[in-house]
N, C-alpha and C. Protein backbone atom coordinates (compact mmCIF):
# COMPACT_ATOMS: atom_id res chain seq x y z
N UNK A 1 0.57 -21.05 -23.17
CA UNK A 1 1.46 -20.33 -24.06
C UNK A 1 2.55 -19.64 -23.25
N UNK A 2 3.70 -19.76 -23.98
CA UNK A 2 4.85 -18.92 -23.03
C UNK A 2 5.24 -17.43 -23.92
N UNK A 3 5.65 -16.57 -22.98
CA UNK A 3 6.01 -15.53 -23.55
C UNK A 3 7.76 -15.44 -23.02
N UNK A 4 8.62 -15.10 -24.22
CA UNK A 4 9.75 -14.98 -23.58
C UNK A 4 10.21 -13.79 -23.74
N UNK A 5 11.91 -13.40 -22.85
CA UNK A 5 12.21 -12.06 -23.18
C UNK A 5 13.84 -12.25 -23.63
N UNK A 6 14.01 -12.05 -24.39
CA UNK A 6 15.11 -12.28 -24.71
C UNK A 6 16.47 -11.18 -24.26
N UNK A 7 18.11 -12.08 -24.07
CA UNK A 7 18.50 -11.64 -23.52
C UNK A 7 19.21 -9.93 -23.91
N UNK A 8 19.22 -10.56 -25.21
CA UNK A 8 19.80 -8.78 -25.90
C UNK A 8 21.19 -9.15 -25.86
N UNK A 9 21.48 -10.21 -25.93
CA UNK A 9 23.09 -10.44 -26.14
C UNK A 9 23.61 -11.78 -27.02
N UNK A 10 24.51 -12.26 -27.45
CA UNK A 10 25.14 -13.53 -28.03
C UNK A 10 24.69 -14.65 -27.28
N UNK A 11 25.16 -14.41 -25.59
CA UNK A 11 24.99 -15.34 -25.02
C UNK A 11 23.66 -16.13 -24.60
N UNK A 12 22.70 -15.81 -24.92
CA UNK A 12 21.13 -15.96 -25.35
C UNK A 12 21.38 -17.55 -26.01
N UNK A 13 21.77 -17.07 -27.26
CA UNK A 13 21.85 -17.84 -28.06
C UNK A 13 22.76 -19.24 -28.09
N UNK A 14 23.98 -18.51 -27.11
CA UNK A 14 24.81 -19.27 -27.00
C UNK A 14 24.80 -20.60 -25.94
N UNK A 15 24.17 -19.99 -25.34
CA UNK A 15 24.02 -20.74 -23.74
C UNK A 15 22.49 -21.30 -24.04
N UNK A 16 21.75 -20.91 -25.13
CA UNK A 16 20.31 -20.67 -24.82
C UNK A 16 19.06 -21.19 -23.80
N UNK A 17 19.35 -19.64 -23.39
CA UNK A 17 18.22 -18.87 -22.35
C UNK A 17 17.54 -17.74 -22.69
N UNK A 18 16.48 -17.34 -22.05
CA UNK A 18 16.17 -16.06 -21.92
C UNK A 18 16.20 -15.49 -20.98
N UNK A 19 15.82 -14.14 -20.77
CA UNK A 19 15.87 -12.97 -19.63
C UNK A 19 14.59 -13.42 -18.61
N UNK A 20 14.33 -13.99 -19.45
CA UNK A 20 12.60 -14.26 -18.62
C UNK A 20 11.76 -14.86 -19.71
N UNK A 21 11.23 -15.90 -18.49
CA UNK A 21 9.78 -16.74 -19.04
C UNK A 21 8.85 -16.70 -18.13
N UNK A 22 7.55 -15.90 -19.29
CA UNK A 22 6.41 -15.79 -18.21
C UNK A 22 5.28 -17.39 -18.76
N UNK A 23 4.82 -18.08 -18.30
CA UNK A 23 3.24 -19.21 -18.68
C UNK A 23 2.60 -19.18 -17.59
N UNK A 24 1.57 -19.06 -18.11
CA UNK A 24 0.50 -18.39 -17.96
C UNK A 24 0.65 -17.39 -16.75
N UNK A 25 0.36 -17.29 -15.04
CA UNK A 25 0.47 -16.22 -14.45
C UNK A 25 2.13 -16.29 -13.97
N UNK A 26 2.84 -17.51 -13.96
CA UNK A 26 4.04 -17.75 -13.07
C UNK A 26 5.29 -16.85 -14.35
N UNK A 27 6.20 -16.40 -13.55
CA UNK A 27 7.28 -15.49 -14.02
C UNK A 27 8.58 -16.11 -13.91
N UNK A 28 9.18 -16.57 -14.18
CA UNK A 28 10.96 -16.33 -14.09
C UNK A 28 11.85 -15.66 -14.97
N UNK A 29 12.52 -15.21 -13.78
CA UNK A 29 13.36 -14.20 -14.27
C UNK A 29 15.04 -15.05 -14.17
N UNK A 30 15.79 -14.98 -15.33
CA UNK A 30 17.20 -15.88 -15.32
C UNK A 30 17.79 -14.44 -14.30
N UNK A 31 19.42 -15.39 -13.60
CA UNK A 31 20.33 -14.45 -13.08
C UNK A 31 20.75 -13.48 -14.29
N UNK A 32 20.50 -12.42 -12.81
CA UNK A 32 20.62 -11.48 -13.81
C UNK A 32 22.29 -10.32 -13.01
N UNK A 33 22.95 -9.47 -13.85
CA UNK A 33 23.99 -9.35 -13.31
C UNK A 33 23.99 -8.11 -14.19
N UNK A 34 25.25 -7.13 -13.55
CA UNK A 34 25.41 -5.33 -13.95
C UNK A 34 26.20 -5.39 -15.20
N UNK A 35 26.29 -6.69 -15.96
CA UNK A 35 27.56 -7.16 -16.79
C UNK A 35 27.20 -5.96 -18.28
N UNK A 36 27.74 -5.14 -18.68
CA UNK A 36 27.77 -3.92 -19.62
C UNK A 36 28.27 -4.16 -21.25
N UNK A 37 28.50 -3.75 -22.00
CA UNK A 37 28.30 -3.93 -23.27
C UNK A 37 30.28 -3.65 -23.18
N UNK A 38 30.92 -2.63 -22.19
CA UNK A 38 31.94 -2.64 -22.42
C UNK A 38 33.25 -3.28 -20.94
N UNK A 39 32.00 -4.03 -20.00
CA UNK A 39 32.20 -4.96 -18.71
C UNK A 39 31.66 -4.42 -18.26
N UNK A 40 31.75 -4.87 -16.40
CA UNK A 40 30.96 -4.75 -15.49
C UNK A 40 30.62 -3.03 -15.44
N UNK A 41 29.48 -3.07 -15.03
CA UNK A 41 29.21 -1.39 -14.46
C UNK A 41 29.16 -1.63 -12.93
N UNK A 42 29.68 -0.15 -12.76
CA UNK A 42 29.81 -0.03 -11.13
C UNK A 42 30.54 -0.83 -10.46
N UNK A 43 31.83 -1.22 -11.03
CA UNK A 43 33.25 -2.23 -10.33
C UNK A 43 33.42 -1.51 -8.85
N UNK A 44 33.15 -2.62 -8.00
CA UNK A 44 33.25 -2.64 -6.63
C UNK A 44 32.66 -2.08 -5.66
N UNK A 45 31.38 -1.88 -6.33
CA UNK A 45 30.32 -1.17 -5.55
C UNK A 45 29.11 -1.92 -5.57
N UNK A 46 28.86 -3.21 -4.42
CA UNK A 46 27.88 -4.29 -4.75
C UNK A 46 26.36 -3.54 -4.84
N UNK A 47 25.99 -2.57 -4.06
CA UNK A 47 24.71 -1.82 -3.81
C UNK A 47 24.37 -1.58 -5.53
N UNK A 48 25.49 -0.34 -6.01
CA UNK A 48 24.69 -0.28 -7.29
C UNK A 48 24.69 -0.90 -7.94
N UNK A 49 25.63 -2.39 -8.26
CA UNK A 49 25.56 -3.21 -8.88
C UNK A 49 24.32 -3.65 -8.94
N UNK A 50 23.75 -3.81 -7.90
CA UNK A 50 22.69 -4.48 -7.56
C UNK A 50 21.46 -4.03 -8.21
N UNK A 51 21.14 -2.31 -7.51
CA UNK A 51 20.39 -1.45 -8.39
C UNK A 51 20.08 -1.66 -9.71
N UNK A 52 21.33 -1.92 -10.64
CA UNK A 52 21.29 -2.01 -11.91
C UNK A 52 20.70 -3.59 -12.18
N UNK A 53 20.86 -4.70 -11.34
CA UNK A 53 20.37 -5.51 -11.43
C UNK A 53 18.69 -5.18 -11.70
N UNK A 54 18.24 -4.77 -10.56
CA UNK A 54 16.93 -4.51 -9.93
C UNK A 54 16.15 -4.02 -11.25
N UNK A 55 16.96 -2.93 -11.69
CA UNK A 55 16.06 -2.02 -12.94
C UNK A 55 16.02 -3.01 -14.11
N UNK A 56 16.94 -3.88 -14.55
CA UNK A 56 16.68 -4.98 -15.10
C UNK A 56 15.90 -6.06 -15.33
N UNK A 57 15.94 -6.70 -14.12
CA UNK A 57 13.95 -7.65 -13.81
C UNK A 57 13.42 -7.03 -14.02
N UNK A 58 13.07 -5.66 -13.42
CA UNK A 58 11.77 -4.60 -13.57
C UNK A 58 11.69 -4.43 -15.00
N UNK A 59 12.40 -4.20 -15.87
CA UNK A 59 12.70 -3.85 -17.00
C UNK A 59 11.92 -5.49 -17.98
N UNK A 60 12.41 -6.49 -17.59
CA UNK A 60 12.22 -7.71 -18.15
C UNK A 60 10.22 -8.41 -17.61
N UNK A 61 10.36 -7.82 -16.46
CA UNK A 61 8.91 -8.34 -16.04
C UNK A 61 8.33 -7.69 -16.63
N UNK A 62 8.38 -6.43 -16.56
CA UNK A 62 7.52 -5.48 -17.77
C UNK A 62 7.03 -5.79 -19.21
N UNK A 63 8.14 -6.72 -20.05
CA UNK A 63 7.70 -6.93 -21.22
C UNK A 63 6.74 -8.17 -21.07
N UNK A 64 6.62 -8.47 -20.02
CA UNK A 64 5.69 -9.66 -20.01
C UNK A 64 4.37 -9.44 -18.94
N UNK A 65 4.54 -7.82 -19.04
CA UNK A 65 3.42 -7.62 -18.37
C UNK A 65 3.27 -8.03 -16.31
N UNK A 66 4.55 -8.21 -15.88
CA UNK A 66 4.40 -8.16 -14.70
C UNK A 66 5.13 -6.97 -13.85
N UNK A 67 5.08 -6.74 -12.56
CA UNK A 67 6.37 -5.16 -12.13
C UNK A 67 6.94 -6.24 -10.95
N UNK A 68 7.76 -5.21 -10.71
CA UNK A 68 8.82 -5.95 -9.18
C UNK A 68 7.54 -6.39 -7.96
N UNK A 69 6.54 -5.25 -8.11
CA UNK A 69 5.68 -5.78 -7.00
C UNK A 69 4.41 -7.38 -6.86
N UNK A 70 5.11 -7.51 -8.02
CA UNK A 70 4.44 -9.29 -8.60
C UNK A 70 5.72 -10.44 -7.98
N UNK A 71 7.21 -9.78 -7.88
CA UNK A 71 7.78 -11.04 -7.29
C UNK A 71 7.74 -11.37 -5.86
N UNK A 72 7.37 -12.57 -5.88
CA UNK A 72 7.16 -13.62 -4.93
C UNK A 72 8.83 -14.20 -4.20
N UNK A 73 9.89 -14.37 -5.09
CA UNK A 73 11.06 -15.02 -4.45
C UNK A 73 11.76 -14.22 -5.11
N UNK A 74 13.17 -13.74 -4.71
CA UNK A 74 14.72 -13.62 -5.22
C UNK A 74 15.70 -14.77 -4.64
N UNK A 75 16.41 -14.38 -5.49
CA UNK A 75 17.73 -15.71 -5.13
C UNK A 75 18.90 -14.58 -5.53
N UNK A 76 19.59 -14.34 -4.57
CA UNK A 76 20.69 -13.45 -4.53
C UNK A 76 22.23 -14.01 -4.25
N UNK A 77 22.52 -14.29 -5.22
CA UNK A 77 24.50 -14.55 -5.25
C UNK A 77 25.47 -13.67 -5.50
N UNK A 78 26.25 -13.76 -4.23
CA UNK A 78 27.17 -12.91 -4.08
C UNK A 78 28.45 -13.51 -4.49
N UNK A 79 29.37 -12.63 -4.82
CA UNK A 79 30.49 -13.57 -5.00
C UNK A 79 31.41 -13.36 -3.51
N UNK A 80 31.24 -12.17 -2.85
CA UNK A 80 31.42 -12.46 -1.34
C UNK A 80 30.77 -11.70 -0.18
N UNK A 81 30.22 -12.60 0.69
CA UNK A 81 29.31 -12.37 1.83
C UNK A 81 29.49 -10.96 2.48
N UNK A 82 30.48 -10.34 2.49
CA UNK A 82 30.53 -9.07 2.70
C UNK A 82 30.09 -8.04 2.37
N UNK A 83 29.46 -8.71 0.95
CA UNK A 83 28.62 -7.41 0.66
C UNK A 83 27.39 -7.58 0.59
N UNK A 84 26.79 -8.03 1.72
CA UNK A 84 25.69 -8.67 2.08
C UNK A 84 24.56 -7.36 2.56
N UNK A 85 25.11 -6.98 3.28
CA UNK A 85 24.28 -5.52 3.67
C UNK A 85 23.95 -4.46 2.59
N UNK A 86 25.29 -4.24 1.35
CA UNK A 86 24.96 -3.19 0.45
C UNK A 86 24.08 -3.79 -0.53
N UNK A 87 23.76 -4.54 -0.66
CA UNK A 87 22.90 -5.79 -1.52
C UNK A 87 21.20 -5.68 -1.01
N UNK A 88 21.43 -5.87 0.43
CA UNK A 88 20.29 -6.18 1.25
C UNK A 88 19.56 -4.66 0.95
N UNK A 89 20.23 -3.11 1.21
CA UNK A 89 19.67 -1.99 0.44
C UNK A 89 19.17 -2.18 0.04
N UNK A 90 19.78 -2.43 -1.15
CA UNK A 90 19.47 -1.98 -2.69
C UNK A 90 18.03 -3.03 -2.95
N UNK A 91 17.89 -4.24 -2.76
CA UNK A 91 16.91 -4.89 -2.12
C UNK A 91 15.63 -4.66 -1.44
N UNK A 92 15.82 -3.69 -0.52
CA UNK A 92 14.91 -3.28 0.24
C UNK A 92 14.16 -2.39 -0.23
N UNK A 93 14.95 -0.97 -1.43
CA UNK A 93 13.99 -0.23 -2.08
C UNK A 93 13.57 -0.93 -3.07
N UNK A 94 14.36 -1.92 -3.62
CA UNK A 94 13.41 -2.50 -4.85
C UNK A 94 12.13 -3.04 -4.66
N UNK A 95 11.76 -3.46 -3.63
CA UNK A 95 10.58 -4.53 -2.42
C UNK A 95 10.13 -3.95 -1.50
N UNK A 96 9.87 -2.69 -1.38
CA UNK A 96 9.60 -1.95 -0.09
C UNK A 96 7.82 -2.33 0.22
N UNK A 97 7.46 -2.94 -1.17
CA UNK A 97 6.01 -3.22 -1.15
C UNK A 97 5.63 -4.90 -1.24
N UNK A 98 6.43 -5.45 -2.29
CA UNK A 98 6.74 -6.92 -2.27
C UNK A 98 6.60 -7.79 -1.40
N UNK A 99 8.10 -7.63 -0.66
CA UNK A 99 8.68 -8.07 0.36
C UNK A 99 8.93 -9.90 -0.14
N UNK A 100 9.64 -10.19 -1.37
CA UNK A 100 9.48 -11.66 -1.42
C UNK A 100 10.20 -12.40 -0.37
N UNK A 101 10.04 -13.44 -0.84
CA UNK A 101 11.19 -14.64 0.43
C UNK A 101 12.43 -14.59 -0.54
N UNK A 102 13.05 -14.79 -0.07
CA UNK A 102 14.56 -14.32 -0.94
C UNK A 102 15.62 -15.31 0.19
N UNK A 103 16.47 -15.52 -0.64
CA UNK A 103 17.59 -16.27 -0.21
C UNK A 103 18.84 -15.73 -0.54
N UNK A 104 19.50 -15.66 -0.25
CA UNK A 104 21.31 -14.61 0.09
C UNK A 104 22.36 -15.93 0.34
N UNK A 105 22.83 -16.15 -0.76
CA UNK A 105 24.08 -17.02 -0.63
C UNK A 105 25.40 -16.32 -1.21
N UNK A 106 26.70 -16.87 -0.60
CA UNK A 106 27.79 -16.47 -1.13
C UNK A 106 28.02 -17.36 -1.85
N UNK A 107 28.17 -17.09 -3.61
CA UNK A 107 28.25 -17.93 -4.72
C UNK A 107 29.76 -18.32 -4.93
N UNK A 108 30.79 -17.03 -4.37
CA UNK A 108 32.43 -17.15 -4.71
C UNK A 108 32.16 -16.31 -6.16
N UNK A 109 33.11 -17.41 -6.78
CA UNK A 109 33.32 -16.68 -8.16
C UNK A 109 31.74 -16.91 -9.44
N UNK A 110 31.43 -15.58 -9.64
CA UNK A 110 30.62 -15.43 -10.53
C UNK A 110 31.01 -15.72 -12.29
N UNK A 111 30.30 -15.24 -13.27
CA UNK A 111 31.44 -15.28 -14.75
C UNK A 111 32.30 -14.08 -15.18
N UNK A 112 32.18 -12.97 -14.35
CA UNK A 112 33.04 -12.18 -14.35
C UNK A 112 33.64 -11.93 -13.24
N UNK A 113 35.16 -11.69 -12.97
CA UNK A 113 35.12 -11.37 -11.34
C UNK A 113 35.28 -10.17 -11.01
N UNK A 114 34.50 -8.92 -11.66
CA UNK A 114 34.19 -7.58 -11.55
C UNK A 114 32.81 -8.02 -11.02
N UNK A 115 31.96 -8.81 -11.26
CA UNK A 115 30.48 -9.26 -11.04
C UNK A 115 30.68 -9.43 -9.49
N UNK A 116 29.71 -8.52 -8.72
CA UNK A 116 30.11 -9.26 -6.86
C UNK A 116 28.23 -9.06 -6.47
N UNK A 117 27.57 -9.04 -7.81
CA UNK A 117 26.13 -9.84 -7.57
C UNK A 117 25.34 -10.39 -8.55
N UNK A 118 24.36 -11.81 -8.51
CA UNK A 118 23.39 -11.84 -9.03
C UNK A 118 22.55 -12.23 -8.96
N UNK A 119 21.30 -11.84 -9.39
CA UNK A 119 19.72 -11.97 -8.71
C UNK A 119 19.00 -12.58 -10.07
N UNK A 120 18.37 -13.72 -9.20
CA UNK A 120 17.33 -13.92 -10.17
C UNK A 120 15.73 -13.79 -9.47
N UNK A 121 14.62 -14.29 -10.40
CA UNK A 121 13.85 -13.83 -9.56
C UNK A 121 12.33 -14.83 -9.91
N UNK A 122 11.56 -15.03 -8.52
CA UNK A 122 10.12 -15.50 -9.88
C UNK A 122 9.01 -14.37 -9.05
N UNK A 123 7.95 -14.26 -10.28
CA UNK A 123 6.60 -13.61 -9.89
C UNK A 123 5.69 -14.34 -10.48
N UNK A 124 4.64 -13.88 -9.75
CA UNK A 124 2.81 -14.31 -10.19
C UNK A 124 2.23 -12.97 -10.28
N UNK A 125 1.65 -13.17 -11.71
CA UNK A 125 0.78 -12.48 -11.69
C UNK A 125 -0.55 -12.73 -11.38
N UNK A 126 -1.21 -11.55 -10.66
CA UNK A 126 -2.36 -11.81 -10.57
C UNK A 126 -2.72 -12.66 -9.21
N UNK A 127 -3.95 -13.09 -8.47
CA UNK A 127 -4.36 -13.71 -7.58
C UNK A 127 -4.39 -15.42 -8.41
């Protein structure tokens, strides 16, 4: 059985995806990005962009019953490599217990170009 989380927006529907699909213990989490109800939050500041990413999975694993300390991988796109370090932060407190394997690519242009990150993510729950 799958449990999904839906995105809380048009584009859900439009594109259709969700925020996250958990079956049975395995998790994915779609890219996820600081993109706001009235645009980006935190324009040009990749760290809290990021943050706001972070509280998001956490936010999405939760309804399916998993936390940040269940993911196993991130996949992190930047739209440029420079902000590789304020990323890597914001990263580091989110996983200070985690620690997944994670991958850091420069994506270029994202769907907004206020957007300069996005993370997706998978977890397991459980052994």
């Amino acid at each position: 059985m799958k449990q999904r989380v839906d995105v809380g927006t048009e584009w859900g529907t439009k594109i259709g995806y969700s925020r996250a699909v958990r079956a049975g213990n395995f998790v994915v989490v779609s890219g996820t990005s600081a993109g706001g109800p009235t645009g980006v939050l935190h324009k040009g500041d990749p760290e809290k962009q990021a943050e706001v990413v972070f509280g998001r999975i956490g936010d999405a694993l939760k309804e399916v019953g998993a936390t940040l300390d269940d993911v196993v991988e991130t996949r992190v796109f930047l739209r440029d490599m420079k902000d590789w370090e304020a990323v890597g932060n914001a990263h580091a407190r989110a996983f200070a217990v985690a620690r997944p394997a994670t991958t850091m690519l420069q994506a270029g242009a994202l769907i907004d170009p206020d957007m300069l990150v996005e993370i997706a993510a998978t977890a397991i729950v459980g052994d």
